[in-house]
Protein backbone atom coordinates (compact mmCIF):
# COMPACT_ATOMS: atom_id res chain seq x y z
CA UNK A 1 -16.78 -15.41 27.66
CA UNK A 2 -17.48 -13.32 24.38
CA UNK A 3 -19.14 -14.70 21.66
CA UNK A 4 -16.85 -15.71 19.00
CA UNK A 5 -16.61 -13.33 15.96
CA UNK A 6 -17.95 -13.53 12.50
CA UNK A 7 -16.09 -13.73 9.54
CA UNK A 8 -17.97 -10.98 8.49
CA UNK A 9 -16.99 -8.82 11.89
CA UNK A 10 -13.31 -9.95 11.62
CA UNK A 11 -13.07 -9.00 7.88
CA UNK A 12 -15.01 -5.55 8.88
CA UNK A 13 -12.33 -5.05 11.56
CA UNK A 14 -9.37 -6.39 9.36
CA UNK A 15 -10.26 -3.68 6.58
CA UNK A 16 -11.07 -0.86 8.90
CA UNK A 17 -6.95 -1.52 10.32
CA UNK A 18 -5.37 -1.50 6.76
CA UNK A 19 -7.72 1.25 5.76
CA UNK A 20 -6.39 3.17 8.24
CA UNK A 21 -2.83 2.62 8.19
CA UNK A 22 -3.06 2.71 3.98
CA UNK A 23 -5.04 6.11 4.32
CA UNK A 24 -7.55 4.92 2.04
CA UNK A 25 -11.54 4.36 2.05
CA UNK A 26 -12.34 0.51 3.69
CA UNK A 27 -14.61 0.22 1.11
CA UNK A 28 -12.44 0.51 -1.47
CA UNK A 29 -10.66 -2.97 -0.32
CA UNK A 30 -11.24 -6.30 -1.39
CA UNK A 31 -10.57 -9.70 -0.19
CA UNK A 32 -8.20 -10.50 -3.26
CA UNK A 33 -6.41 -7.21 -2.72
CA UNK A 34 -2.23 -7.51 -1.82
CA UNK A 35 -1.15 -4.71 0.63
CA UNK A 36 1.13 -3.53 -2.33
CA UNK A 37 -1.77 -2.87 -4.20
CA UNK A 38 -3.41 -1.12 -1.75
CA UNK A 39 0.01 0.92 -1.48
CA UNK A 40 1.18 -0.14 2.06
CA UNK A 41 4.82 -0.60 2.00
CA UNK A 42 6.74 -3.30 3.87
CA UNK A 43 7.67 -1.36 7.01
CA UNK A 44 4.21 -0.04 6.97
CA UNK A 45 2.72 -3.82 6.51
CA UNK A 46 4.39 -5.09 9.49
CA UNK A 47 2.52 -2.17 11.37
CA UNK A 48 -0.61 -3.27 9.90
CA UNK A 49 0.62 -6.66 11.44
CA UNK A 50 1.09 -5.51 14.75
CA UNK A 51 -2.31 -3.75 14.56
CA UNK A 52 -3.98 -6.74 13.74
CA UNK A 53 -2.62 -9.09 16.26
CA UNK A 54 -3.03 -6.05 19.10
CA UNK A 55 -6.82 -5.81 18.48
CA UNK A 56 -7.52 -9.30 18.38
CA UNK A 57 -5.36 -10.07 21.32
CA UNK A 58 -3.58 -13.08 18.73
CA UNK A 59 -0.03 -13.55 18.13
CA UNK A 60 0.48 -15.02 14.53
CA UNK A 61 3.38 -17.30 13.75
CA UNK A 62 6.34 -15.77 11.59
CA UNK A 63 5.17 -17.55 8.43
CA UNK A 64 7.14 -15.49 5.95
CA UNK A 65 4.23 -13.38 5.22
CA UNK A 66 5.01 -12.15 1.70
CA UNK A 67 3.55 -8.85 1.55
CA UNK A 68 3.61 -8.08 -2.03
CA UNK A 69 1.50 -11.59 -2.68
CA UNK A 70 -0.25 -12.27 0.30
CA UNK A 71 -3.96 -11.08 0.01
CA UNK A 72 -6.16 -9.35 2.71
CA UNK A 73 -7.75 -12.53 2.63
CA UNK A 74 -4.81 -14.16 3.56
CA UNK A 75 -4.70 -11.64 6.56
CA UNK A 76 -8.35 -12.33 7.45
CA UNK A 77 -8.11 -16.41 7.60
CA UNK A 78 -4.96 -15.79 9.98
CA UNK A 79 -6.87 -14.19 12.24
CA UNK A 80 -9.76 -16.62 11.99
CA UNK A 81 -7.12 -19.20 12.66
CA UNK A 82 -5.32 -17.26 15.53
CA UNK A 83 -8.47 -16.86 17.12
CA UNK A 84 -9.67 -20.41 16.77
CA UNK A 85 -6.33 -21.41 18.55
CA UNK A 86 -6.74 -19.00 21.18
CA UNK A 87 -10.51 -20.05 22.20
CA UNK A 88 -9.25 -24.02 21.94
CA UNK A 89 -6.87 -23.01 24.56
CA UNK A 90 -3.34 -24.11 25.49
CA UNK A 91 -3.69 -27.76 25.25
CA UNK A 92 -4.76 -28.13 21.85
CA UNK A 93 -1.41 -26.34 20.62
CA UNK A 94 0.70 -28.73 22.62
């Protein structure tokens, strides 16, 4: 079993994806930065999305994400969450 990831790892990973997909520097972003201010648009968010959940093997929940207010933050304590989920395993979403 891998060891779990770090906050610090997933945030790495989770800026490194929306760096990519916004064509901009990863360190240029910031926790309390919104996708639209980073200038990803909403079809381009829901690739970022899909990005995310492919890398960390996680599905998230459709939550409404509201891309224009939603933080990277946001982003980074849904993966924290997905992943916390997945290592609990099956039983503890039932």
């Amino acid at each position: 079993m891998n060891a779990p990831l770090s906050d610090a790892d997933i945030q790495s990973q989770v800026f490194g994806i929306i760096a990519k997909q916004a064509k901009i520097d990863a360190a240029t972003l910031k926790p309390e930065s919104t996708l639209k201010d980073l200038g990803v648009a909403s079809l381009d968010a829901i690739e970022v999305i899909f990005d995310i959940e492919e890398h960390f093997d996680v599905t998230f929940p459709d939550q409404g994400t509201n891309f224009d207010t939603d933080t990277v933050q946001h982003l980074i304590d849904a993966v924290r969450s997905a992943l916390d989920a997945k290592a609990a395993g099956p039983e503890a979403a039932a």
